[in-house]
Protein backbone atom coordinates (compact mmCIF):
# COMPACT_ATOMS: atom_id res chain seq x y z
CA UNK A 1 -18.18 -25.68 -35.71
CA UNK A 2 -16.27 -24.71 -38.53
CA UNK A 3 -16.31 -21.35 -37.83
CA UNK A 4 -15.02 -21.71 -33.87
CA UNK A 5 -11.52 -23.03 -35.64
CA UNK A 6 -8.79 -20.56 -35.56
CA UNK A 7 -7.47 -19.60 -38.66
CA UNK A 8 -4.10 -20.26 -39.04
CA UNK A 9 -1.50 -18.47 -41.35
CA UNK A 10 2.38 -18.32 -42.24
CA UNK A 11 1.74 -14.70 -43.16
CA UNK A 12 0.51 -12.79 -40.17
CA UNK A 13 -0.73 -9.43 -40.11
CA UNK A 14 -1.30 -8.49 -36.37
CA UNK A 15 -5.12 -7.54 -35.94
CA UNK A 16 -6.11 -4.78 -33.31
CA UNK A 17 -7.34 -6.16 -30.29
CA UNK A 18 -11.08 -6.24 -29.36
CA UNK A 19 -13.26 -7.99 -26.67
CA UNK A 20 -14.57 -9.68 -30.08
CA UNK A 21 -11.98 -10.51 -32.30
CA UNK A 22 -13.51 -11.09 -35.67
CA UNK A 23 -16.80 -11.62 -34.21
CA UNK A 24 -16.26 -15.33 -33.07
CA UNK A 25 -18.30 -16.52 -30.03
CA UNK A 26 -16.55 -19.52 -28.36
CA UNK A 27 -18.52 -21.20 -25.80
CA UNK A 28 -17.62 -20.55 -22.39
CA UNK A 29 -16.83 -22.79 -19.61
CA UNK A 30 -18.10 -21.58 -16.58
CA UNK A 31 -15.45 -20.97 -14.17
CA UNK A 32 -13.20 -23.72 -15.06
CA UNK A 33 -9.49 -23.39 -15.73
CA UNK A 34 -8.74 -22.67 -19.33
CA UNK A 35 -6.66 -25.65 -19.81
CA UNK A 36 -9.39 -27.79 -19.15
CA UNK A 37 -11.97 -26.50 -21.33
CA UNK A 38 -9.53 -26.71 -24.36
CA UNK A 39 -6.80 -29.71 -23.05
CA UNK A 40 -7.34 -31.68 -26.67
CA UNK A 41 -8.64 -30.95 -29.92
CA UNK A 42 -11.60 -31.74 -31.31
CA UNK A 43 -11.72 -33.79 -35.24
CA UNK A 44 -12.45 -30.79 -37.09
CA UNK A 45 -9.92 -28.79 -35.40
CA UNK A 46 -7.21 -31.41 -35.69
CA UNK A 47 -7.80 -31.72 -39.56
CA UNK A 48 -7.17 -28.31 -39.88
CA UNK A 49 -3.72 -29.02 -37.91
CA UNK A 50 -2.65 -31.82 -39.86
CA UNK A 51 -3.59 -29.73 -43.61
CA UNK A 52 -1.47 -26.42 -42.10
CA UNK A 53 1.02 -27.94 -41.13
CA UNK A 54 1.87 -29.25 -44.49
CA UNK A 55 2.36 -25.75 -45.54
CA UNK A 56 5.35 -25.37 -43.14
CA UNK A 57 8.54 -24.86 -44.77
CA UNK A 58 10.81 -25.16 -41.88
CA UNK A 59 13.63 -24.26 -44.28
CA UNK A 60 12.35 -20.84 -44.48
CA UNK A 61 14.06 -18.69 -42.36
CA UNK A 62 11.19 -16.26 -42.49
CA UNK A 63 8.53 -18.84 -41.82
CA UNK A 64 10.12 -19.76 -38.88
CA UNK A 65 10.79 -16.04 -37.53
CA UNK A 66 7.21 -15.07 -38.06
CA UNK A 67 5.72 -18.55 -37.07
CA UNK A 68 3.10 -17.98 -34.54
CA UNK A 69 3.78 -14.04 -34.60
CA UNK A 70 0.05 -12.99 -34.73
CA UNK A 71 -0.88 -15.04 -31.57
CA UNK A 72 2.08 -14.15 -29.73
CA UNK A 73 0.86 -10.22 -30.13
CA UNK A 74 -2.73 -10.88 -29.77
CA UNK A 75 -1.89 -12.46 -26.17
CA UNK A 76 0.67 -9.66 -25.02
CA UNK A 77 -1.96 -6.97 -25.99
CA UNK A 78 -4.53 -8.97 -24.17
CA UNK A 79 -2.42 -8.88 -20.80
CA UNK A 80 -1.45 -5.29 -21.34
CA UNK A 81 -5.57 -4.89 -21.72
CA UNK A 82 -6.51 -7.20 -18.87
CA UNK A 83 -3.74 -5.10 -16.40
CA UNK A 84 -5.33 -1.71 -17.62
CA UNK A 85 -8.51 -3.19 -16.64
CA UNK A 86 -7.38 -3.31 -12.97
CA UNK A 87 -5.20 -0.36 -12.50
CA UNK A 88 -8.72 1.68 -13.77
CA UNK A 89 -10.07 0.75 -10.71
CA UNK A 90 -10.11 3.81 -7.98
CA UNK A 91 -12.75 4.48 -4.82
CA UNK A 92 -10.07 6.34 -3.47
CA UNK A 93 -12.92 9.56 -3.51
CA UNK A 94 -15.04 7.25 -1.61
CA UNK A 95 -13.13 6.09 0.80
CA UNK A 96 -12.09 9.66 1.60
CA UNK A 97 -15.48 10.97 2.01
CA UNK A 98 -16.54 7.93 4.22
CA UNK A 99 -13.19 8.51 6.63
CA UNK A 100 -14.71 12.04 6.88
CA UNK A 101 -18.23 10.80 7.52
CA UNK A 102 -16.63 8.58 10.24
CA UNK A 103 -15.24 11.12 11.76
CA UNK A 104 -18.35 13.16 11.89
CA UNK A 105 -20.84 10.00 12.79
CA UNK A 106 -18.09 9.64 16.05
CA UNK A 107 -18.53 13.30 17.28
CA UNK A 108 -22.26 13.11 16.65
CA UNK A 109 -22.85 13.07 20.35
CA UNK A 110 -23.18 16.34 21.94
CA UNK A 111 -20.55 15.69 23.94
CA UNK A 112 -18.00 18.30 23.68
CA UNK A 113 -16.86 21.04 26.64
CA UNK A 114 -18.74 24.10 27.01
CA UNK A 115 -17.64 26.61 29.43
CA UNK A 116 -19.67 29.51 29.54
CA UNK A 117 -19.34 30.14 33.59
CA UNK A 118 -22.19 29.43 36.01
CA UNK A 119 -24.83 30.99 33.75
CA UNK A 120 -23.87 29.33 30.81
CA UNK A 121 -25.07 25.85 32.57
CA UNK A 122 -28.21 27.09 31.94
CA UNK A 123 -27.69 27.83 28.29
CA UNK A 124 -26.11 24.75 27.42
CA UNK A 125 -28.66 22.16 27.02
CA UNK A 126 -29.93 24.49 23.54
CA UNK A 127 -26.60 25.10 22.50
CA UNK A 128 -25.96 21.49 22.04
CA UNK A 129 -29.04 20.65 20.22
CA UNK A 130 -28.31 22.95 17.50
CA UNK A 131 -24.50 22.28 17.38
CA UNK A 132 -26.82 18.54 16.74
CA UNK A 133 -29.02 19.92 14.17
CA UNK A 134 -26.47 21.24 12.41
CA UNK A 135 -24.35 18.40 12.44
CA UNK A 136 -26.66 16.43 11.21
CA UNK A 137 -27.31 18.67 8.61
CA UNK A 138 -23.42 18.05 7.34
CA UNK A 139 -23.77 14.55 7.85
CA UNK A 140 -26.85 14.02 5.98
CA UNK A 141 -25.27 15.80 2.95
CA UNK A 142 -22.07 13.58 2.83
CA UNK A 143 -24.37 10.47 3.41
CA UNK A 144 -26.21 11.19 0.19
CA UNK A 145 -23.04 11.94 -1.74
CA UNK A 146 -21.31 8.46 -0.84
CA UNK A 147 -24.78 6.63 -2.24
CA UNK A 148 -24.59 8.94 -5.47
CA UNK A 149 -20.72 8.09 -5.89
CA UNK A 150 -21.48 4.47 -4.55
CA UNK A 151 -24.01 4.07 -6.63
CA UNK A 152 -21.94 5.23 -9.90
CA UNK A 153 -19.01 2.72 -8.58
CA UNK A 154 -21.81 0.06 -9.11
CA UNK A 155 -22.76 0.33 -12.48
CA UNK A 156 -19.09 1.02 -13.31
CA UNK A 157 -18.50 -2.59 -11.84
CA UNK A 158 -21.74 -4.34 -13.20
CA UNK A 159 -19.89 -3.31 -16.59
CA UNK A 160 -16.57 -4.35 -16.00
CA UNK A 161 -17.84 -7.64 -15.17
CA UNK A 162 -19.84 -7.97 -18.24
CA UNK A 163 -16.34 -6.93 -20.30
CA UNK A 164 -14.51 -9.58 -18.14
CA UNK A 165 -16.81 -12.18 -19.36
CA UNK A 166 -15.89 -11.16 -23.18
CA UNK A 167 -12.21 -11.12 -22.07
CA UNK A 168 -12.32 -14.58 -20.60
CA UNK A 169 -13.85 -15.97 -24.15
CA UNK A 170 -11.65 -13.95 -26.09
CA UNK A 171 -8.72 -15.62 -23.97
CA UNK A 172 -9.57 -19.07 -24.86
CA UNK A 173 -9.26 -18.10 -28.18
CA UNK A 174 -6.03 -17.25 -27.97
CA UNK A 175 -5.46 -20.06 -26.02
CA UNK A 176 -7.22 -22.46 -29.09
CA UNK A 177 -4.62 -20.35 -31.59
CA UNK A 178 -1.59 -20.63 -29.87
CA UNK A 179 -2.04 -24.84 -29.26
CA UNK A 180 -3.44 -25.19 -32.83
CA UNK A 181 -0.16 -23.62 -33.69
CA UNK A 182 2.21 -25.15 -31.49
CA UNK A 183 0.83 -28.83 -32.35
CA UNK A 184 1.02 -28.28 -36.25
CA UNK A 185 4.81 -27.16 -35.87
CA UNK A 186 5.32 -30.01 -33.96
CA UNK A 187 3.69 -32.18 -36.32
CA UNK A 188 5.74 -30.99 -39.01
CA UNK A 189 8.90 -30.89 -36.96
CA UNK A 190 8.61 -34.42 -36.02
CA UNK A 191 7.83 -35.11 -40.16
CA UNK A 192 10.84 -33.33 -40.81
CA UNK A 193 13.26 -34.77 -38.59
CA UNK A 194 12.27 -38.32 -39.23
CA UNK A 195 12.13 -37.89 -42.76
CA UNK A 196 13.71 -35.44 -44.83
CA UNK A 197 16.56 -34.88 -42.37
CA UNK A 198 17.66 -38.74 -41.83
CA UNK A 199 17.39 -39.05 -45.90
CA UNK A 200 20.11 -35.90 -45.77
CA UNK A 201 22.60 -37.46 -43.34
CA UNK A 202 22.25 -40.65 -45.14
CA UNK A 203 22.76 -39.03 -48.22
CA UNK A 204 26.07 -37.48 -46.47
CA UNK A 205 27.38 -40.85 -45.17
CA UNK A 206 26.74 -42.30 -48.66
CA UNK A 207 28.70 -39.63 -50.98
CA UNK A 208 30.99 -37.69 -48.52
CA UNK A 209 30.33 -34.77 -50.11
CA UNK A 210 30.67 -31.57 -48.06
CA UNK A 211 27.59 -30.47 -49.89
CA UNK A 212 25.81 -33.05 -48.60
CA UNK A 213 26.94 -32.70 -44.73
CA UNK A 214 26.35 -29.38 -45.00
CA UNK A 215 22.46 -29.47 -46.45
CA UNK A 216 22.10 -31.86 -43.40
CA UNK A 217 23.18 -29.83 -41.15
CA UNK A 218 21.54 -26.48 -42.32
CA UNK A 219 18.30 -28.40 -41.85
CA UNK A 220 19.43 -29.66 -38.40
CA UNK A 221 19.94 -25.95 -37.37
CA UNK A 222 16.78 -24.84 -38.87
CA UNK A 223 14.96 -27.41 -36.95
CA UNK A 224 16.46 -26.84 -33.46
CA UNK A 225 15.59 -22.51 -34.63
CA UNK A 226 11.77 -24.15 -35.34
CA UNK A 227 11.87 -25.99 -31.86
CA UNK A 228 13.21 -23.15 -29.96
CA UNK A 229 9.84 -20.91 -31.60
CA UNK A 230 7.75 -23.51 -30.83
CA UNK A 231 8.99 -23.19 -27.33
CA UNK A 232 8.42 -19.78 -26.94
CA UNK A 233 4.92 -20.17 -28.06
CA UNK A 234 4.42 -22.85 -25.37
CA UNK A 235 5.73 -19.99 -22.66
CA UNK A 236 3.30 -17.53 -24.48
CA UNK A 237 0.57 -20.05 -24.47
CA UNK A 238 1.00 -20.64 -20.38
CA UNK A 239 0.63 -16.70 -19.89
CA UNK A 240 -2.75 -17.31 -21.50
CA UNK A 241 -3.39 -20.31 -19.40
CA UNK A 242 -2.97 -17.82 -16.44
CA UNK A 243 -5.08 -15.39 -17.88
CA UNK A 244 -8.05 -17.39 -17.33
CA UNK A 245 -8.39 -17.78 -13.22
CA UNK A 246 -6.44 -13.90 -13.02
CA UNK A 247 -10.16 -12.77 -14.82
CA UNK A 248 -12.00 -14.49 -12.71
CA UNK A 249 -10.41 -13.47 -9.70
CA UNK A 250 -10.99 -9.87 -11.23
CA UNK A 251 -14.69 -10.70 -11.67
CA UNK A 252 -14.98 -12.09 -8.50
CA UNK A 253 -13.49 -8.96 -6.76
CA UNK A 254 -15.67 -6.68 -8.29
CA UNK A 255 -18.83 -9.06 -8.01
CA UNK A 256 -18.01 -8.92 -3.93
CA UNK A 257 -17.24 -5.22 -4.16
CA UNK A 258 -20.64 -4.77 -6.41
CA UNK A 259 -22.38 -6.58 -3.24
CA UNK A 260 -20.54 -5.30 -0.63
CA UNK A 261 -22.27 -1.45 -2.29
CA UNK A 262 -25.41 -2.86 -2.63
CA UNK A 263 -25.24 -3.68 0.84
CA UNK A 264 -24.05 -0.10 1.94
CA UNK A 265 -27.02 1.75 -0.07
CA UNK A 266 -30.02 -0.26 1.42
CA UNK A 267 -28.78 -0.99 5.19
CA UNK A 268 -25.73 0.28 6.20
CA UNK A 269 -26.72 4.12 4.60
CA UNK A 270 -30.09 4.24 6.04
CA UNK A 271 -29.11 2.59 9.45
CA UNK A 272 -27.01 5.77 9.31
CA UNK A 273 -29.39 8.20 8.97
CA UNK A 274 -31.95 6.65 11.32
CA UNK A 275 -29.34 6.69 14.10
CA UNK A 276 -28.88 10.07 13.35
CA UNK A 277 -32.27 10.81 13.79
CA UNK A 278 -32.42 8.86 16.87
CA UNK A 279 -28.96 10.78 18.51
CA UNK A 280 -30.96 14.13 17.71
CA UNK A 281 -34.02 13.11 19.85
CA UNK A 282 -32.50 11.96 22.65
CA UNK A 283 -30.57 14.99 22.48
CA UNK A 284 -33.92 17.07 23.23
CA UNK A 285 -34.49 14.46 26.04
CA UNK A 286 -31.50 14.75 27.57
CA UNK A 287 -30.65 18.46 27.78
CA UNK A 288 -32.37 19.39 30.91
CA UNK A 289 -30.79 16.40 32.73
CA UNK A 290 -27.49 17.52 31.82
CA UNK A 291 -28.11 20.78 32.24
CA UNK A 292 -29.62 19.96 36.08
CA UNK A 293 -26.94 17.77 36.41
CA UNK A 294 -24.12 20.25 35.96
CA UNK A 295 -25.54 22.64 38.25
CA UNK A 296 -25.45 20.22 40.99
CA UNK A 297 -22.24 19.02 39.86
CA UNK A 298 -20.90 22.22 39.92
CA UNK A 299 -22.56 23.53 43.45
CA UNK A 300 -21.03 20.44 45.12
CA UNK A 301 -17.48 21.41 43.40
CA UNK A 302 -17.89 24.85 44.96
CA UNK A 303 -18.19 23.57 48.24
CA UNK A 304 -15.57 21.16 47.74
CA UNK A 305 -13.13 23.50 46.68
CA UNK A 306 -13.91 26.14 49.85
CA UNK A 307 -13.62 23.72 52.49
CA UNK A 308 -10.11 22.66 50.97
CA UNK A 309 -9.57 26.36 50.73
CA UNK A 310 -10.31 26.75 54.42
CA UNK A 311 -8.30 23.85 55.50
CA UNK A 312 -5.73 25.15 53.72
CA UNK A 313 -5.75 28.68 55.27
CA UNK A 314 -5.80 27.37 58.79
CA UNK A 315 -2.97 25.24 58.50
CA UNK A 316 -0.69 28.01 57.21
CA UNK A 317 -1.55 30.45 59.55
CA UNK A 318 -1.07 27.86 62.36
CA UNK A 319 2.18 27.37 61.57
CA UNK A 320 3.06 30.89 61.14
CA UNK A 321 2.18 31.36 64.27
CA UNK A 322 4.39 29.10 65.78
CA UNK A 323 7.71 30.44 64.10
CA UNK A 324 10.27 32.16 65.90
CA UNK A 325 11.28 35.47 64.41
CA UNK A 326 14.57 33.12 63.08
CA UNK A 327 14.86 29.92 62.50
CA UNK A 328 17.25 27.51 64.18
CA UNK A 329 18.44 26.54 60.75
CA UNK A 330 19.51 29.54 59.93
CA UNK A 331 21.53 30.50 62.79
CA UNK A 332 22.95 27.20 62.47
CA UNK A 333 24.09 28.21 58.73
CA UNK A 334 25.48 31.56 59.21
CA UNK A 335 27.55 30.18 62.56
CA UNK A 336 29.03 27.74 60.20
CA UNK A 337 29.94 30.40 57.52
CA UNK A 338 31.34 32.43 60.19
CA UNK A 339 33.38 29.95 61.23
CA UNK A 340 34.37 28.73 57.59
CA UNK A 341 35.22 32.37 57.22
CA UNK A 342 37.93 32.11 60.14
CA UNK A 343 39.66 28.95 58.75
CA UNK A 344 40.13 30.43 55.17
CA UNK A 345 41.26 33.57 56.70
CA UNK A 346 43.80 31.93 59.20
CA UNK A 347 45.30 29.50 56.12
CA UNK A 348 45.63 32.22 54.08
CA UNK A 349 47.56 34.20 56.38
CA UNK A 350 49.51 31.00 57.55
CA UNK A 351 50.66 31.25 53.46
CA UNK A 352 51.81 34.63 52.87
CA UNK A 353 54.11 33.81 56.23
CA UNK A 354 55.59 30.81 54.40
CA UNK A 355 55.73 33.09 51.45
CA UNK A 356 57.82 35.96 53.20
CA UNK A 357 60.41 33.61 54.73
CA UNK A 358 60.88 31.56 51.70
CA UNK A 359 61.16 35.12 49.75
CA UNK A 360 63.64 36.29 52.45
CA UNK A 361 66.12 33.45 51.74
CA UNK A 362 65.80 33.53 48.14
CA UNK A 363 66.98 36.78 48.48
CA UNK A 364 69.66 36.43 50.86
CA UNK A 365 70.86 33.75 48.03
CA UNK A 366 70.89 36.02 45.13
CA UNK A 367 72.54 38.95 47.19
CA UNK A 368 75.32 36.13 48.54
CA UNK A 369 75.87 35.61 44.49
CA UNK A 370 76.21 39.12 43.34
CA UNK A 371 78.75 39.45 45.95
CA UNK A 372 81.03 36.85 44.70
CA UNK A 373 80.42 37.53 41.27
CA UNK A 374 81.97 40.90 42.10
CA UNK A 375 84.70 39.93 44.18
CA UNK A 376 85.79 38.06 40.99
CA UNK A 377 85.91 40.97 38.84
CA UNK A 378 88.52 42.89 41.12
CA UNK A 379 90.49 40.22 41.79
């Protein structure tokens, strides 16, 4: 038991993070929150609380900086850790290569136009089974490259589970660290305060010395800088608490994802390929009925399309025959033009009459003024 108890010290030196940190194995909890599995302390753990925080000088201004330090940095390392553990995760080559395979499974039908004229009817039925076969062929390669990859994915999440599992212990670890931490300083802050700082302030009130008030209320100030660390490590201690179910929602994932392959390689892969072989026979069935039924198709289109064409034909030349060599219409138009013609004509002579007369007087009028102007100059 002794050796499941954090070790707790005023001098931290920040160790380098592994799934293992110096090779303790904490028992694990199944899948319950973290804050359950370690809500109290046990005895031996609490002795260990009460004996460091003795060793707490919260007049030390360095104690108090680098109080907690090492679990602080073990946690944010963890997270960084824990995030790199997701973002590593990529099928993105996968799902690419089973769009494609989609795409080729949907056109594996044999269906697609061929026009080769009348004679190529006969010709189609074997060019569709070997645009099949070879098909097929493509298919059945990309089939066995998503099991391979698939396959790969599997073990590569089989291990990251396994890791998770040493990341979840390694978690409550912190998790112990951080609260043995947090409840020693509180011990000792709660000592302090109750103790040492009432004797200052009475010691104040007593002498009235300003050496006095002031020792009281340096310790004051060191103890609210104490609470405020403890504080933080309570904020860093609930990131750890949220570690715990963010893990196991990672394991879970990739447990569902590791079934979800395993379910792909032995039915959904081989379904696959037995359809496939099952399109490709009735291919070979079903190529002289297509091929029979396109040529009567294609005879009754024929006939279709001549006895429009006929239809057609008579009708035109019906009517043809029936025309006048003009139409009504259009000696109806060009009597209208003619006569459209005649109006514009008529106005426009109508206005060069106005014009003339009105031209006239204006001139009579200018030849009245130059007369007068020169009877002025002789007289």
């Amino acid at each position: 038991m002794a050796n499941d108890i954090p070790k707790l010290t005023l001098t931290p030196e920040v160790p380098e993070l592994t799934a293992d940190p110096e090779g303790k194995k904490l028992e694990t909890v199944g899948q319950k929150p973290v804050e359950t599995a370690v809500a109290t302390l046990t005895p031996e753990e609490q002795k260990a609380v009460d004996e460091f925080a003795k060793q707490i000088d919260i007049r030390d201004a360095n104690v108090v900086l680098q109080y907690g330090a090492a679990a602080q940095k073990k946690v944010s390392s963890f997270s960084e850790s824990a995030l790199e553990k997701v973002s590593n995760k990529d099928l993105g080559a996968v799902g690419e290569m089973m769009t494609s395979l989609m795409v080729q499974l949907k056109g594996f039908n044999a269906d697609a136009e061929d026009k080769g004229g009348f004679l190529g009817l006969f010709k189609k039925g074997s060019r569709k089974i070997a645009a099949m076969k070879a098909r097929y062929e493509k298919a059945a390669v990309s089939v066995d490259q998503i099991a391979n990859m698939l396959e790969d994915h599997q073990v590569t999440l089989l291990k990251d589970i396994a890791v998770l599992d040493k990341m979840y212990e390694t978690n409550l670890a912190y998790f112990k660290e951080l609260t043995m931490y947090i409840a020693a300083g509180k011990k000792r802050l709660e000592e302090v305060r109750s103790t040492e700082l009432v004797e200052l302030r009475e010691k104040a009130q007593r002498t009235g010395l300003p050496e006095d008030a002031q020792a009281a209320n340096d310790l004051a100030n060191m103890c609210n800088r104490f609470e405020k660390k403890l504080h933080d490590l309570e904020l860093t201690r609930n990131i750890s608490i949220q570690m715990a179910p963010q893990i196991r929602m990672i394991q879970n994932n990739n447990s569902l994802m590791a079934e979800k392959i395993q379910s792909i390689i032995v039915n959904t892969i081989p379904l696959w390929k037995s359809q496939m072989v099952i399109a490709l026979g009735l291919a070979h069935s079903q190529a002289a009925m297509e091929a029979q039924r396109a040529v009567s198709d294609t005879t009754n289109e024929l006939l279709r399309r001549n006895a429009d064409a006929l239809k057609l034909g008579t009708l035109e030349t019906a009517k043809e025959a029936e025309r006048g060599i003009v139409d009504i219409e259009t000696l109806q138009y060009t009597n209208q033009s003619l006569i459209s013609t005649l109006d514009e004509v008529l106005k426009i002579q109508q206005e060069g009459r106005e014009k003339r007369k009105a031209a006239e007087a204006e001139l009579a009028r200018i030849e009245g003024e130059l007369k007068n102007k020169l009877l002025e100059l002789r007289g």
